[in-house]
N, C-alpha and C. Protein backbone atom coordinates (compact mmCIF):
# COMPACT_ATOMS: atom_id res chain seq x y z
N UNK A 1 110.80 124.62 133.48
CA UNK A 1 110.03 125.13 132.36
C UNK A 1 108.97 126.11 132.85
N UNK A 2 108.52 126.88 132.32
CA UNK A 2 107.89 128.21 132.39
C UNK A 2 106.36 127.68 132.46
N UNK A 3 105.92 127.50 133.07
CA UNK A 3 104.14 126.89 133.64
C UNK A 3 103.23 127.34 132.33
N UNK A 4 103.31 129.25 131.45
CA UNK A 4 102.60 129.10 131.04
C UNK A 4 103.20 128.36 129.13
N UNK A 5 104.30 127.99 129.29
CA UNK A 5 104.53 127.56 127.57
C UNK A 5 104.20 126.14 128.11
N UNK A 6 103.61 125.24 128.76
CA UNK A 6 103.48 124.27 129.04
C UNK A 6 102.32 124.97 128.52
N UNK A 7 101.42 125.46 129.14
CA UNK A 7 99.84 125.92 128.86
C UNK A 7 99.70 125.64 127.38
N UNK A 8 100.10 126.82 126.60
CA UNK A 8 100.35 126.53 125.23
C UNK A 8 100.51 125.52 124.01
N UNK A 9 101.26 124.64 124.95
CA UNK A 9 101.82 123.59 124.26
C UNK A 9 100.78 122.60 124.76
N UNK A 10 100.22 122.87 125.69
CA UNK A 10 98.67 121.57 125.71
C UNK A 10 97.37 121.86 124.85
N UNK A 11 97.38 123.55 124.55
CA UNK A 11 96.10 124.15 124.11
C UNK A 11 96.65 123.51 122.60
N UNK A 12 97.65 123.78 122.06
CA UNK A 12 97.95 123.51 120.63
C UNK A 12 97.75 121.85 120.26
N UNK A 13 98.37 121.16 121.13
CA UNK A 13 97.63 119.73 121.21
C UNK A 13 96.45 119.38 120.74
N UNK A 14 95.38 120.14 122.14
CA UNK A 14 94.00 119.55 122.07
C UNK A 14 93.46 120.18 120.44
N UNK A 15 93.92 121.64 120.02
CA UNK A 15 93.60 122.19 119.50
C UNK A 15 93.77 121.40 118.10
N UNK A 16 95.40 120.56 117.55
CA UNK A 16 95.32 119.67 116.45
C UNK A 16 94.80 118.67 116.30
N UNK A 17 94.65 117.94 117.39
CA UNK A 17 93.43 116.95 117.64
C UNK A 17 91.79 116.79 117.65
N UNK A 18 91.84 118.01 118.15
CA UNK A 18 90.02 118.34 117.34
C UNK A 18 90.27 118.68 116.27
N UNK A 19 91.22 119.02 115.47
CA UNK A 19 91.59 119.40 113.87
C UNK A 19 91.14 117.94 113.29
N UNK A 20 91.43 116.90 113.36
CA UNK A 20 91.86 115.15 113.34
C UNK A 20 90.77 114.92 113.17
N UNK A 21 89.99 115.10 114.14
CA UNK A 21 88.47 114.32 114.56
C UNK A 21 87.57 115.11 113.12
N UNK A 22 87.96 116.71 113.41
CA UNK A 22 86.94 116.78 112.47
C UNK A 22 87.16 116.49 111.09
N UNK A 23 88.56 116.33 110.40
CA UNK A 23 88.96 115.96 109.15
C UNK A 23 88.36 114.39 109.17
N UNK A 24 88.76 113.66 110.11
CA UNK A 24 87.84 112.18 110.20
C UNK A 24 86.62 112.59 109.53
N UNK A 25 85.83 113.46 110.09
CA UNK A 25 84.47 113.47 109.95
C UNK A 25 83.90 113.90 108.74
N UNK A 26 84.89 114.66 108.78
CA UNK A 26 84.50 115.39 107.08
C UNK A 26 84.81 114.56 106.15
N UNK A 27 85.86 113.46 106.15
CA UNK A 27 86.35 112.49 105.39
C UNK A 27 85.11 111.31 104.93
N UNK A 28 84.34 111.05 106.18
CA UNK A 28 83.60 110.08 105.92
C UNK A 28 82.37 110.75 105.33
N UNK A 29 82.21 111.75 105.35
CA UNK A 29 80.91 112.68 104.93
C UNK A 29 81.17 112.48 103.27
N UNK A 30 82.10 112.34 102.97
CA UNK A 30 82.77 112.29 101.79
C UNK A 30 83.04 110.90 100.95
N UNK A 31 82.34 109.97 101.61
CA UNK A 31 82.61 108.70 101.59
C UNK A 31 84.10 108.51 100.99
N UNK A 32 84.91 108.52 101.95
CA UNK A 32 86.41 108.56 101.73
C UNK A 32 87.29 108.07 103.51
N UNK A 33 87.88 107.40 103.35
CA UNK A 33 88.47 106.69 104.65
C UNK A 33 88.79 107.65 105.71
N UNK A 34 87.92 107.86 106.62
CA UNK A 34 88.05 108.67 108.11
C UNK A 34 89.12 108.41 108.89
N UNK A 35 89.74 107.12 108.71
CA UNK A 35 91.05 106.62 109.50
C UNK A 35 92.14 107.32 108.48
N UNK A 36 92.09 107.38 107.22
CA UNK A 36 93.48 107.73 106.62
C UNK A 36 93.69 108.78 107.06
N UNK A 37 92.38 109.60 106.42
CA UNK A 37 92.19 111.10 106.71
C UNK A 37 92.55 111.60 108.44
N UNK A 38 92.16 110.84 109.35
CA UNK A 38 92.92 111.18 110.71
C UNK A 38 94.42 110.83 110.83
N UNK A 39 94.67 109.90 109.81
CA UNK A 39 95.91 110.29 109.96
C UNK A 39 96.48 111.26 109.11
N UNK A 40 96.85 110.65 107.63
CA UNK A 40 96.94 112.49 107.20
C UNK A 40 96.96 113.42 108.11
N UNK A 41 95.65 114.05 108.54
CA UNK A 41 96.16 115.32 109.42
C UNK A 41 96.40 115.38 110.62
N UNK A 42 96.99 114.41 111.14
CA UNK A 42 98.73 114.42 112.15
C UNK A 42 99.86 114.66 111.41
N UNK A 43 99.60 114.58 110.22
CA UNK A 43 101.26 115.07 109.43
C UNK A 43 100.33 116.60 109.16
N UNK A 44 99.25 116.86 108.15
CA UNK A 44 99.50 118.04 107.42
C UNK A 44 98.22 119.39 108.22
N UNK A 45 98.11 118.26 108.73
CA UNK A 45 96.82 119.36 109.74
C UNK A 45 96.21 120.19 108.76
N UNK A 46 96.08 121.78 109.37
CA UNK A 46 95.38 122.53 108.12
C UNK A 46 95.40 122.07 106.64
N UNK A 47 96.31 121.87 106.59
CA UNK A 47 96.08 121.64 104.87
C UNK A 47 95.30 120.09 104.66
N UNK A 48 95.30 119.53 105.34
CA UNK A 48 94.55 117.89 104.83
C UNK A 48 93.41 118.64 105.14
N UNK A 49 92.32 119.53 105.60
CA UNK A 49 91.12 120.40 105.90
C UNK A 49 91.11 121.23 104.52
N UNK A 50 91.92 121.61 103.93
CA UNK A 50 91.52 122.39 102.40
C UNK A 50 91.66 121.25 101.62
N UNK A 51 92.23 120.24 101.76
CA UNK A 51 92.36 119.20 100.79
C UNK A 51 91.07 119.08 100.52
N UNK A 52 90.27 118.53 102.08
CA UNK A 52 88.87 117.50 101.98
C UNK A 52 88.21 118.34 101.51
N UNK A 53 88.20 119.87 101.89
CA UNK A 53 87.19 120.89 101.42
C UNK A 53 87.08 120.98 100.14
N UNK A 54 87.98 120.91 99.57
CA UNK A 54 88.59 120.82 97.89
C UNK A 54 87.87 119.94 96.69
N UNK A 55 88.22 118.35 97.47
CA UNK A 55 87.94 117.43 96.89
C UNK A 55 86.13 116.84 96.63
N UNK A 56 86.28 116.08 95.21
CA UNK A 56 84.42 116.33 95.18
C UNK A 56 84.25 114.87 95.97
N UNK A 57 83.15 114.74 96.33
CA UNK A 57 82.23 113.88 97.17
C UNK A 57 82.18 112.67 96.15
N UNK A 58 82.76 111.00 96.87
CA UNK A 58 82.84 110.14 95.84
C UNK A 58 81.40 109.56 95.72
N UNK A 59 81.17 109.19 94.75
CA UNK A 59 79.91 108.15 94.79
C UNK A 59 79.79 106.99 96.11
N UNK A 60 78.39 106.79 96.49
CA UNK A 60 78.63 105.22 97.21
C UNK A 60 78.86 103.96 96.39
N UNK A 61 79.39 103.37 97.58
CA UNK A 61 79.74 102.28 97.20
C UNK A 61 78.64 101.00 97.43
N UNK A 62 78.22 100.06 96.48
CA UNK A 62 77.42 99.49 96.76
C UNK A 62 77.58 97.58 97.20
């Protein structure tokens, strides 16, 4: 295998995985489940990020 599509294929990794963390984050900012939402975007990546951006901020829960 060609050294630098290995490169690539690690940068795109780390690169959907800080995608993850921050949809987590934004999820819980949102009082809305940070675990679903990290998962979700392992399937839809960018788009679970316009979802959360999208969606309004739920009330707390008391």
């Amino acid at each position: 295998m060609n050294p630098e599509y290995i490169e690539v294929g690690r940068q795109y990794f780390v690169g959907w995985g800080t995608l993850m963390l921050i949809n987590a984050v934004l999820a819980q900012g949102k009082n809305r489940g940070g675990l679903v939402w990290f998962l979700i975007s392992l399937i839809l990546g960018p788009f679970a990020t316009l979802i959360l951006a999208l969606v309004p901020k739920l009330p707390e829960r008391q």
